[in-house]
PDB file of N, CA and C in Angstrom:
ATOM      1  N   UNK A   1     113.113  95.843 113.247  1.00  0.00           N
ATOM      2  CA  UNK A   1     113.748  97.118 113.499  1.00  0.00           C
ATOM      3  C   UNK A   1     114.629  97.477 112.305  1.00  0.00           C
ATOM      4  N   UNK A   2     115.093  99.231 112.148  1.00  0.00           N
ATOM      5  CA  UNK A   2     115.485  98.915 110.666  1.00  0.00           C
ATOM      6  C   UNK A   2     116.454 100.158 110.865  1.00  0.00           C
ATOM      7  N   UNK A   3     117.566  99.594 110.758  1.00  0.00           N
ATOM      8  CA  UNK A   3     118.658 100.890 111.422  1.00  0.00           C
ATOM      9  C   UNK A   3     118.944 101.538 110.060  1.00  0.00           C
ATOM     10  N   UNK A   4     119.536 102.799 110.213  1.00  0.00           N
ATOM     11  CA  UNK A   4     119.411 103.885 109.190  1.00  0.00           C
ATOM     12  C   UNK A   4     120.889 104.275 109.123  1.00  0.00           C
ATOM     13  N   UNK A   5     121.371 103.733 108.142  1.00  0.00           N
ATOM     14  CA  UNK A   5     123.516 104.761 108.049  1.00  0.00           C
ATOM     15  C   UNK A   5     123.555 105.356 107.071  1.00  0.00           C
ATOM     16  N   UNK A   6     124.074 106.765 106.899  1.00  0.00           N
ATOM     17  CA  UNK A   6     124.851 107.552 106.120  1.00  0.00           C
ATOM     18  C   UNK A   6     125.988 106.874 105.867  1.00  0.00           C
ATOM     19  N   UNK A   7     126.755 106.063 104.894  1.00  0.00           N
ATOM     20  CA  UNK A   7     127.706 105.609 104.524  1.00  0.00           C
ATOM     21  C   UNK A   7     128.625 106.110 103.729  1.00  0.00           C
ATOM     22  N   UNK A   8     129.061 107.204 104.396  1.00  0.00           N
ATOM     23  CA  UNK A   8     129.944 107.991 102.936  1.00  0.00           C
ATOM     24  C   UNK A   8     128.929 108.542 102.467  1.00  0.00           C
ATOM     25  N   UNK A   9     128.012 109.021 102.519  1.00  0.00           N
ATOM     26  CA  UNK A   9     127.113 109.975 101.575  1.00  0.00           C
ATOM     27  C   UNK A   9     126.080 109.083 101.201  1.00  0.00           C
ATOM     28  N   UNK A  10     125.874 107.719 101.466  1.00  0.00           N
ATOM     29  CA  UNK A  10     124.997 106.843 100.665  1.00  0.00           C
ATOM     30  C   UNK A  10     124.290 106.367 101.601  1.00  0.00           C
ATOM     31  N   UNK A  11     123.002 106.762 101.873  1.00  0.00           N
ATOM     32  CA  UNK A  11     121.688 106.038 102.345  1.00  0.00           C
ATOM     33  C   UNK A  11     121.800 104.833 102.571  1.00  0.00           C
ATOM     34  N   UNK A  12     121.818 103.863 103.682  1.00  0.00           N
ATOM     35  CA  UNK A  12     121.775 102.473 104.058  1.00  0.00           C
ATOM     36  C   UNK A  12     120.819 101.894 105.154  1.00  0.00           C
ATOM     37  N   UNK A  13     120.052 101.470 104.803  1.00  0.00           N
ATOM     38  CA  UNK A  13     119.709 100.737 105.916  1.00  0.00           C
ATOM     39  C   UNK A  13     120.202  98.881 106.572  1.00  0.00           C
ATOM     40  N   UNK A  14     119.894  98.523 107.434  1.00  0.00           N
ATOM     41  CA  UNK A  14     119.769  97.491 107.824  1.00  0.00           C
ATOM     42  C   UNK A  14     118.824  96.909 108.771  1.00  0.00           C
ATOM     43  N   UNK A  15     118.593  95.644 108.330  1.00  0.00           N
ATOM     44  CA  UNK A  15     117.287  94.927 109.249  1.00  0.00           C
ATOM     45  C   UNK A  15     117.489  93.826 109.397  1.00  0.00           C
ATOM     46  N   UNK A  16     117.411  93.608 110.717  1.00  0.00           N
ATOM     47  CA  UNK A  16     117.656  91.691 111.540  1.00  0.00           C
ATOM     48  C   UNK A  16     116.243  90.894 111.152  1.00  0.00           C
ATOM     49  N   UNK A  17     116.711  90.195 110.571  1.00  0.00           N
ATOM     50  CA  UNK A  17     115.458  88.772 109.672  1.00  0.00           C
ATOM     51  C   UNK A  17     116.091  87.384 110.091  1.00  0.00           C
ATOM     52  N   UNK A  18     115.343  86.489 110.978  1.00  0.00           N
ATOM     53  CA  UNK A  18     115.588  85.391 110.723  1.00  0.00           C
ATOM     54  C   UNK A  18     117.284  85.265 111.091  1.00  0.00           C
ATOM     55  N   UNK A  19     117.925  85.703 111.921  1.00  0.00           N
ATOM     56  CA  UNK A  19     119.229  85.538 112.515  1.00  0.00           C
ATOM     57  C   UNK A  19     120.063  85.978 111.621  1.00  0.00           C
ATOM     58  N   UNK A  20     120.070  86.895 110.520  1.00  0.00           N
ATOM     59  CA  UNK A  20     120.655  87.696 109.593  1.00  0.00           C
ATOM     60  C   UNK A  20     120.559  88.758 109.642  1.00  0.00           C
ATOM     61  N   UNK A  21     121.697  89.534 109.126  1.00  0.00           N
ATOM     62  CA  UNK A  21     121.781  90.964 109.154  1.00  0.00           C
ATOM     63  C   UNK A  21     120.708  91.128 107.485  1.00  0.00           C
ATOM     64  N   UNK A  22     120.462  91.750 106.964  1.00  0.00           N
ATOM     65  CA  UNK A  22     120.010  92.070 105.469  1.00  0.00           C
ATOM     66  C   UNK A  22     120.207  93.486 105.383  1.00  0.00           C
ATOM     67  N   UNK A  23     121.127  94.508 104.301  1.00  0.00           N
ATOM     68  CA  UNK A  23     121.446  95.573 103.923  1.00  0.00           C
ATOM     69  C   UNK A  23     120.617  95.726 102.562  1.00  0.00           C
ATOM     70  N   UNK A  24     120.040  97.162 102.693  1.00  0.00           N
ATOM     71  CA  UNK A  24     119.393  97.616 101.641  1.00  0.00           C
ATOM     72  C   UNK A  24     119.896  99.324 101.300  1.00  0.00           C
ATOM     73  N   UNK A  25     119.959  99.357  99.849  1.00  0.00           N
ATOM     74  CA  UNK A  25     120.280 100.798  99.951  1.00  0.00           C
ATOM     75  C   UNK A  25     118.959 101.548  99.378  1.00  0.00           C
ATOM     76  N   UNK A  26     118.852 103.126 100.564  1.00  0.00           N
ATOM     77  CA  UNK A  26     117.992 103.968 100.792  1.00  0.00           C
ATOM     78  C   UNK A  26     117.244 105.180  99.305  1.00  0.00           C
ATOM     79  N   UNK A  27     116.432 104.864  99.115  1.00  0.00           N
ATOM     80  CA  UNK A  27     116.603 105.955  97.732  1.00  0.00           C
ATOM     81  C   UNK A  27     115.098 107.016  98.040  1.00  0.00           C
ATOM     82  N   UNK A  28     115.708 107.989  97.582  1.00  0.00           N
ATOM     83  CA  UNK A  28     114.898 109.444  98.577  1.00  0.00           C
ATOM     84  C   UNK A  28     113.541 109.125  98.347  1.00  0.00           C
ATOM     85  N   UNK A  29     112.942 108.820  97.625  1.00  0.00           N
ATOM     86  CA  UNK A  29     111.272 108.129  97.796  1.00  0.00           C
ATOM     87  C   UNK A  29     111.094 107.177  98.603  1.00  0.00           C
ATOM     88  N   UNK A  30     112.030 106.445  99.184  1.00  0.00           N
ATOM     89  CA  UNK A  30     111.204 105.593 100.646  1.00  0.00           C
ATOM     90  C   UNK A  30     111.487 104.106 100.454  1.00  0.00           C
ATOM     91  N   UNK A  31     112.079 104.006  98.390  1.00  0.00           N
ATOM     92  CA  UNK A  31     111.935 102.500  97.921  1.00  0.00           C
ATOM     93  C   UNK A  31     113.651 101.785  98.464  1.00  0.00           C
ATOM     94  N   UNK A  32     113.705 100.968  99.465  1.00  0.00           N
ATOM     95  CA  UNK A  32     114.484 100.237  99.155  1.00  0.00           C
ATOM     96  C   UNK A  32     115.096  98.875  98.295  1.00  0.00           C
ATOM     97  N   UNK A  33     116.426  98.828  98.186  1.00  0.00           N
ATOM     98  CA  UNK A  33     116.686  98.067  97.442  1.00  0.00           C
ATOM     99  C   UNK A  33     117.217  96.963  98.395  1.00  0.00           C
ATOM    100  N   UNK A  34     117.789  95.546  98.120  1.00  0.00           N
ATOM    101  CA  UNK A  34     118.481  94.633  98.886  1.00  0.00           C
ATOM    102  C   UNK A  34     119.860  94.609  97.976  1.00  0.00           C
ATOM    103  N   UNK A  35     120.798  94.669  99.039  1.00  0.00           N
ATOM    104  CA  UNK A  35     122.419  94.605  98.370  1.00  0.00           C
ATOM    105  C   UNK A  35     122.489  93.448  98.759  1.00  0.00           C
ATOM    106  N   UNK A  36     122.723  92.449  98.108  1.00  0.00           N
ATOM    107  CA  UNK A  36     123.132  90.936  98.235  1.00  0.00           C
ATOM    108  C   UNK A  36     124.364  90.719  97.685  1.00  0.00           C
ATOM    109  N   UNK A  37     125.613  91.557  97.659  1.00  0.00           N
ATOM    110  CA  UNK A  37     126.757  91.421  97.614  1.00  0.00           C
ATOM    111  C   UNK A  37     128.174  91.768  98.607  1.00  0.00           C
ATOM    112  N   UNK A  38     127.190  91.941  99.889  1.00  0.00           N
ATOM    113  CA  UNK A  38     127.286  92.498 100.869  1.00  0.00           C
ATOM    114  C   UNK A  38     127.102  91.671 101.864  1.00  0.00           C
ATOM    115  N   UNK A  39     127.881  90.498 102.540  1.00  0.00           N
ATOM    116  CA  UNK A  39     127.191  89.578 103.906  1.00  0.00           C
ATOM    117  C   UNK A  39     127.653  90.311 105.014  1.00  0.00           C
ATOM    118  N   UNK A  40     126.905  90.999 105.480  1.00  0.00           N
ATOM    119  CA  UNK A  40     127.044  91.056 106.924  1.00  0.00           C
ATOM    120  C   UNK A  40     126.939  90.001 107.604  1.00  0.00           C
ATOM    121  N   UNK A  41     128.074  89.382 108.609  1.00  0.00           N
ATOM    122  CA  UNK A  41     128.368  88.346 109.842  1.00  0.00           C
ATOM    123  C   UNK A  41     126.774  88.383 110.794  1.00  0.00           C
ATOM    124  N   UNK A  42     126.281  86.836 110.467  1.00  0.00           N
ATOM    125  CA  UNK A  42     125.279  86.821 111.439  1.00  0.00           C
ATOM    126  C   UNK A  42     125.404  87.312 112.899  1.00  0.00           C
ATOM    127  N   UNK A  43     126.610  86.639 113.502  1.00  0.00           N
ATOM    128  CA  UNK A  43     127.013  87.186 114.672  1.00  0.00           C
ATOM    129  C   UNK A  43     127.700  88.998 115.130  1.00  0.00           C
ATOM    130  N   UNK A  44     127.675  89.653 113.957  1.00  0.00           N
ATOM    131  CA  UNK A  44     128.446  90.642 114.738  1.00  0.00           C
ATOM    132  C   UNK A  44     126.757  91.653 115.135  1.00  0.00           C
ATOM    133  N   UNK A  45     127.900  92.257 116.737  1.00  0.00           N
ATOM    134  CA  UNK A  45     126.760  92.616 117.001  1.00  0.00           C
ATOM    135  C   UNK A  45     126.556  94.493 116.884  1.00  0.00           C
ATOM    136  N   UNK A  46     124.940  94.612 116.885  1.00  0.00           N
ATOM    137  CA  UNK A  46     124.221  95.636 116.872  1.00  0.00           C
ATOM    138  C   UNK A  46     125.264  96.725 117.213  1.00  0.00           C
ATOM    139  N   UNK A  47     125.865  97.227 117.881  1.00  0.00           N
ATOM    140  CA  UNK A  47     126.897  98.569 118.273  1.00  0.00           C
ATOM    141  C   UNK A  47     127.765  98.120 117.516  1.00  0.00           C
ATOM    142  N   UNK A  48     128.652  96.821 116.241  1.00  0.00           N
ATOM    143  CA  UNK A  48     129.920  96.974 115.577  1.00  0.00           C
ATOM    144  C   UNK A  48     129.396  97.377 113.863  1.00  0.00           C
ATOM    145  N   UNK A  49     128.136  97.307 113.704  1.00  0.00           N
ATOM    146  CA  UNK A  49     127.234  98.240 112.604  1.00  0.00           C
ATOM    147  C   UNK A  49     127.959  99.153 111.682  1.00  0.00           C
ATOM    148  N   UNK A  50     128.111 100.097 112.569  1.00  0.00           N
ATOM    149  CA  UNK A  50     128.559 101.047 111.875  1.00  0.00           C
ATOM    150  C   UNK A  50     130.260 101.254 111.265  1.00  0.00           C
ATOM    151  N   UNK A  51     131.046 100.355 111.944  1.00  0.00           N
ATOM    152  CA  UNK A  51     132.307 100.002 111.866  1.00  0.00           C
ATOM    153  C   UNK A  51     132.510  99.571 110.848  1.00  0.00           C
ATOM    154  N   UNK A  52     131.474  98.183 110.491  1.00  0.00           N
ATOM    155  CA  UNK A  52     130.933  96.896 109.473  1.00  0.00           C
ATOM    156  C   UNK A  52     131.759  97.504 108.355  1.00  0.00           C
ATOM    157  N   UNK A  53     130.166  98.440 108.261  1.00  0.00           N
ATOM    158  CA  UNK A  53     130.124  99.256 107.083  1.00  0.00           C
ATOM    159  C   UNK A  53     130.979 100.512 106.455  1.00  0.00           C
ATOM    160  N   UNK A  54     131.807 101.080 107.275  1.00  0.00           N
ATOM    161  CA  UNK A  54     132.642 102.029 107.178  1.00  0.00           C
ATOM    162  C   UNK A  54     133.721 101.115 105.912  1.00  0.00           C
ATOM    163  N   UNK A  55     134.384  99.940 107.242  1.00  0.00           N
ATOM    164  CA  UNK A  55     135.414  99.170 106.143  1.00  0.00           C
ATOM    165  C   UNK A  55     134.603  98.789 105.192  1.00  0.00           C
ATOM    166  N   UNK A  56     133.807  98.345 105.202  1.00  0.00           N
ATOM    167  CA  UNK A  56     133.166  97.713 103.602  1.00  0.00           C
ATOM    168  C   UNK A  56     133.015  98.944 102.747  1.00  0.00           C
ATOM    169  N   UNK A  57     132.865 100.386 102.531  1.00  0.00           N
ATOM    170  CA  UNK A  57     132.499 100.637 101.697  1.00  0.00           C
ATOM    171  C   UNK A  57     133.463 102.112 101.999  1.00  0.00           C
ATOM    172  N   UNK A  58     134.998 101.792 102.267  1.00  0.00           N
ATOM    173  CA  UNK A  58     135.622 102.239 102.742  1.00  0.00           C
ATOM    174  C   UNK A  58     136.278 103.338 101.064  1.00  0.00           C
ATOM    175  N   UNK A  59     136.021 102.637 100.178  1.00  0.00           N
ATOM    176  CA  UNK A  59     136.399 103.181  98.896  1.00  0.00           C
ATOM    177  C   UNK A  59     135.532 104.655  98.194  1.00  0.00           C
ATOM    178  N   UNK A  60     134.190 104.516  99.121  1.00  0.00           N
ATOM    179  CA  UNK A  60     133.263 105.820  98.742  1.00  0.00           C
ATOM    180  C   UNK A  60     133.825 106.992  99.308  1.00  0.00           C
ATOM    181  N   UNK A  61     134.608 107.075 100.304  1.00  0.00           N
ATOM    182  CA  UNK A  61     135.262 108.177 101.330  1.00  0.00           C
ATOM    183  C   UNK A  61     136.451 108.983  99.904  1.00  0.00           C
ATOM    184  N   UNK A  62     136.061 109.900 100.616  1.00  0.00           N
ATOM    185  CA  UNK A  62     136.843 111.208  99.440  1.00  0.00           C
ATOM    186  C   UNK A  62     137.280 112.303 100.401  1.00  0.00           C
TER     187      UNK A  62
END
């Protein structure tokens, strides 16, 4: 499954692999990338997503 966030203006997805979260950022042709500087908590769950990511990338907000 492959959830879809607007992050501040920036295309994100995420996808559960193997008991991991994995974040990729969205680019308007379809190609994602993998952000591996980014751990999303194996345990947090599916509805705290969008929270996650707000604080993490809390510096793009203008």
């Amino acid at each position: 499954m492959i959830i879809k966030f607007n992050v501040f203006g920036k295309p994100m997805s995420v996808i559960r692999k193997n008991e991991e979260w994995q974040l990729f950022n969205e680019s308007d042709t379809g190609i994602r990338s993998r952000v591996y500087d980014v751990i999303i908590p194996s345990d947090l769950a599916l509805t705290e997503l969008s929270t996650y990511l707000d604080d993490i990338f809390h510096e793009y907000s203008s």
